[in-house]
Every structure is written in C-alpha cells, then in structure tokens.
C-alpha atoms as a PDB file:
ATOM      1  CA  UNK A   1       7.013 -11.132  -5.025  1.00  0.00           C
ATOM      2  CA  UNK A   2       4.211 -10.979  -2.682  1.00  0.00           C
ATOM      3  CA  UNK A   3       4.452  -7.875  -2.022  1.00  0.00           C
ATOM      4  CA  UNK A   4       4.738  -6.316  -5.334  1.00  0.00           C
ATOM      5  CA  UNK A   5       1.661  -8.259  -6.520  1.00  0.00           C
ATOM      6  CA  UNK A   6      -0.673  -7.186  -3.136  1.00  0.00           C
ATOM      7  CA  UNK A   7       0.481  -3.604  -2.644  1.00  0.00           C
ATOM      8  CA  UNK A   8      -1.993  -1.959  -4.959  1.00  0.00           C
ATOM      9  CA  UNK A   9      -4.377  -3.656  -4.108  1.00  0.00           C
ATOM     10  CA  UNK A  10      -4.178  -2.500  -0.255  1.00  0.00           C
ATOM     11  CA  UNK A  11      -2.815   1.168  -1.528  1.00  0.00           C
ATOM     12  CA  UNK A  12      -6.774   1.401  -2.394  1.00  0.00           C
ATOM     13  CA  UNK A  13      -8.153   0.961   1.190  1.00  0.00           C
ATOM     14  CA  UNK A  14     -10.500   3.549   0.996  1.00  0.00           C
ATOM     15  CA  UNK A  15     -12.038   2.727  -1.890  1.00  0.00           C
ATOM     16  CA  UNK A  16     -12.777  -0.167  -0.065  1.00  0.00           C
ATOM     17  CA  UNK A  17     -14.188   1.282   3.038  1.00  0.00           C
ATOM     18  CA  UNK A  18     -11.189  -0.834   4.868  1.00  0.00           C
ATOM     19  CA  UNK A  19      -9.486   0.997   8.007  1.00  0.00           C
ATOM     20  CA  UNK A  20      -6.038  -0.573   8.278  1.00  0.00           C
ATOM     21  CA  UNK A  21      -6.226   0.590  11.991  1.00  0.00           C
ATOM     22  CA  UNK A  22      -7.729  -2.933  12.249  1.00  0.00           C
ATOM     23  CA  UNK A  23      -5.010  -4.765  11.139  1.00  0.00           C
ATOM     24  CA  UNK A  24      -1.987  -2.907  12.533  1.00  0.00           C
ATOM     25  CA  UNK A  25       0.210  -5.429  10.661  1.00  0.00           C
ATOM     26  CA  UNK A  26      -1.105  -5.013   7.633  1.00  0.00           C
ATOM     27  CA  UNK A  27      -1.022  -1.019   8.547  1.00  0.00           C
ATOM     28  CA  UNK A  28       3.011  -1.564   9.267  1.00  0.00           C
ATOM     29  CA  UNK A  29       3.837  -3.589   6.275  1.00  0.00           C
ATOM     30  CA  UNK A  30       1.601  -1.011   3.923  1.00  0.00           C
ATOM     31  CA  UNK A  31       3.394   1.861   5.776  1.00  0.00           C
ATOM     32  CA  UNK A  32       7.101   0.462   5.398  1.00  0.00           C
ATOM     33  CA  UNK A  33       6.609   0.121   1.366  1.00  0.00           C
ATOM     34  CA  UNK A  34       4.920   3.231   1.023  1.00  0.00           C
ATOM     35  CA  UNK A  35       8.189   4.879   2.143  1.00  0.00           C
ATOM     36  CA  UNK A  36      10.161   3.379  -0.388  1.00  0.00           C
ATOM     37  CA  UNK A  37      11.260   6.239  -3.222  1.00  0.00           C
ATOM     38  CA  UNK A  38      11.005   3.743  -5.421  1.00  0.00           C
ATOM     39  CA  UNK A  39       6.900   2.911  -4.595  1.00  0.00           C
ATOM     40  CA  UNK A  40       6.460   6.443  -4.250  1.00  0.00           C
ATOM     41  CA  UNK A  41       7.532   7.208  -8.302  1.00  0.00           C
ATOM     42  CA  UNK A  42       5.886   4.002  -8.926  1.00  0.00           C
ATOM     43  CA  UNK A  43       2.378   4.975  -7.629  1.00  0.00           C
ATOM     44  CA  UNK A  44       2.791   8.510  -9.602  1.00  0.00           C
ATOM     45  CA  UNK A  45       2.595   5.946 -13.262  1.00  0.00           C
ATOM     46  CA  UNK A  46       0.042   6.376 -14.858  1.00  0.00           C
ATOM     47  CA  UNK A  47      -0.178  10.308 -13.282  1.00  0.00           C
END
C-alpha cells in the first residue's frame, strides 16, 4: 500500500526541484513502477 499512496507524490520530482540521481534507490523503486502498464494508464487519468 505504500507504494500506491507515495508514487504520485515522487512522479512530481520536478516540480519539486528534487533530482532522484541523489537517491538512486528511490530512482530504482520510482523507475520499476513507472514501467508497470498498469501505472502508465493510471498516470494518463485525469488526461
């Protein structure tokens, strides 16, 4: 559930002037759900 509930928040990095570079396992993590199909039509709602 942790997961779910944090990935948006780090999806918006660059809004926060954050460079995941500096946390490579953060960077990993964010990288391995962002692959996911289902994440990728998620983050399409609201278009």
């Amino acid at each position: 559930m942790f997961h779910i509930a944090t990935y948006p928040w780090v999806a918006r990095y660059e809004w926060h002037k954050t460079n995941l570079a500096d946390f490579p396992n953060v960077k990993r993590w964010f990288d391995a759900i962002s692959a996911r199909p289902a994440v990728q039509r998620g983050m399409k709602i609201p278009a």
